[in-house]
Protein backbone atom coordinates (compact mmCIF):
# COMPACT_ATOMS: atom_id res chain seq x y z
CA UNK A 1 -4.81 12.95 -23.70
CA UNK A 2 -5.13 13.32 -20.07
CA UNK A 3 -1.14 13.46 -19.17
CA UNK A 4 -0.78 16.11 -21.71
CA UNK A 5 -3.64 17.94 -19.81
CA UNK A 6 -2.45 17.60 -16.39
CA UNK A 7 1.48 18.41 -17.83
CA UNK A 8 0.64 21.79 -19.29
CA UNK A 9 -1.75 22.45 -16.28
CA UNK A 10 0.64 21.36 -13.24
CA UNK A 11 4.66 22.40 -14.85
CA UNK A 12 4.13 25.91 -14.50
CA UNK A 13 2.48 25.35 -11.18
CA UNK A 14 5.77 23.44 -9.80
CA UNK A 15 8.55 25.38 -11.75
CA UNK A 16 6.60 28.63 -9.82
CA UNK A 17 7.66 27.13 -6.60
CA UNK A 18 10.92 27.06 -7.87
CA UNK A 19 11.19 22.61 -8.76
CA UNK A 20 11.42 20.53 -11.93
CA UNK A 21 8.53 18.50 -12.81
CA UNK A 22 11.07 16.06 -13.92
CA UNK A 23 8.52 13.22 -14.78
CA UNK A 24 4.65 13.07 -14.27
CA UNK A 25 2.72 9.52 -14.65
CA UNK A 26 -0.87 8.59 -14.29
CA UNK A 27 -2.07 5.21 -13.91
CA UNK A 28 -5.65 5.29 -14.63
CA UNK A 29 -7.49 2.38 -12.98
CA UNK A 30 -11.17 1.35 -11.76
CA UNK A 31 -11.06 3.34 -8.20
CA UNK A 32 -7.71 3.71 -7.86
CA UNK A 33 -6.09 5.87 -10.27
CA UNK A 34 -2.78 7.41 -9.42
CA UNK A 35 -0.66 10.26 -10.45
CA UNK A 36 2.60 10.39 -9.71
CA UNK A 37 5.09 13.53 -9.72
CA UNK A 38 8.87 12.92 -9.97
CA UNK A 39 10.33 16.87 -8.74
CA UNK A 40 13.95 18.37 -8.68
CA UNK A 41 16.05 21.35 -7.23
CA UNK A 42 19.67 22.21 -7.86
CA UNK A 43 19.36 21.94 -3.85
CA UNK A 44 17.97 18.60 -3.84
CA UNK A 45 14.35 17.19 -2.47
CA UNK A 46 13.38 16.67 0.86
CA UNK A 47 10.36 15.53 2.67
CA UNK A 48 8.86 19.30 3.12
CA UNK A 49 9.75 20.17 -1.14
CA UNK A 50 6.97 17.36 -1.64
CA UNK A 51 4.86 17.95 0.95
CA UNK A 52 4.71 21.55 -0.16
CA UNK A 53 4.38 20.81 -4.01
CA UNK A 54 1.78 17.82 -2.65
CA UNK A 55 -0.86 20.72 -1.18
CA UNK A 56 0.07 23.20 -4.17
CA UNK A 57 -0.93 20.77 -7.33
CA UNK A 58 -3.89 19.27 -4.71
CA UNK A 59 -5.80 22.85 -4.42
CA UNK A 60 -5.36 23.18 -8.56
CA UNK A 61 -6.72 19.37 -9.26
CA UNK A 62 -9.40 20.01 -6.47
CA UNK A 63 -10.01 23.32 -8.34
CA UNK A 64 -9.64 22.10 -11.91
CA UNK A 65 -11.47 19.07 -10.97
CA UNK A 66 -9.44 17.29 -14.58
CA UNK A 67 -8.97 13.84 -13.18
CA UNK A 68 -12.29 11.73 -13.53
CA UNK A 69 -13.23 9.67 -10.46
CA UNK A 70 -11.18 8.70 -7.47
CA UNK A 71 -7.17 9.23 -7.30
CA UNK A 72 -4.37 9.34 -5.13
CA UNK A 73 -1.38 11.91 -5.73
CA UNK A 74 2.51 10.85 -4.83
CA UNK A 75 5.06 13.19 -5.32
CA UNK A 76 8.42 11.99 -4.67
């Protein structure tokens, strides 16, 4: 399955910058697929935590290439 995939792929990648991957959802769909990443810090989340986990797990998907068509990535 494809979450399982981008779970073992993209945890180690976020708990190396020192977050949670507390949830991770994809919503396949024709175009506009999403995935979604839910993070967390003993120190909290702020705009730049995402932003810098955002560019991180965007060079491994662009990479890995293990999504099939178009997508958009949220991390919140």
């Amino acid at each position: 399955m494809l979450r399982d995939t981008l779970a073992a792929l993209l945890t180690p990648l976020v708990e190396g910058l020192g977050y949670e991957l507390w949830e991770l959802e994809y919503a396949p769909g024709r175009g506009n697929s999403v995935l979604r990443l839910y993070i967390d810090a003993a120190a909290g989340i702020a705009i730049e935590d995402c932003e810098r986990v955002s560019r991180a797990v965007s060079e491994v998907l662009d990479a890995d290439d293990p999504i099939p068509g178009h997508y958009t990535l949220e991390v919140s």
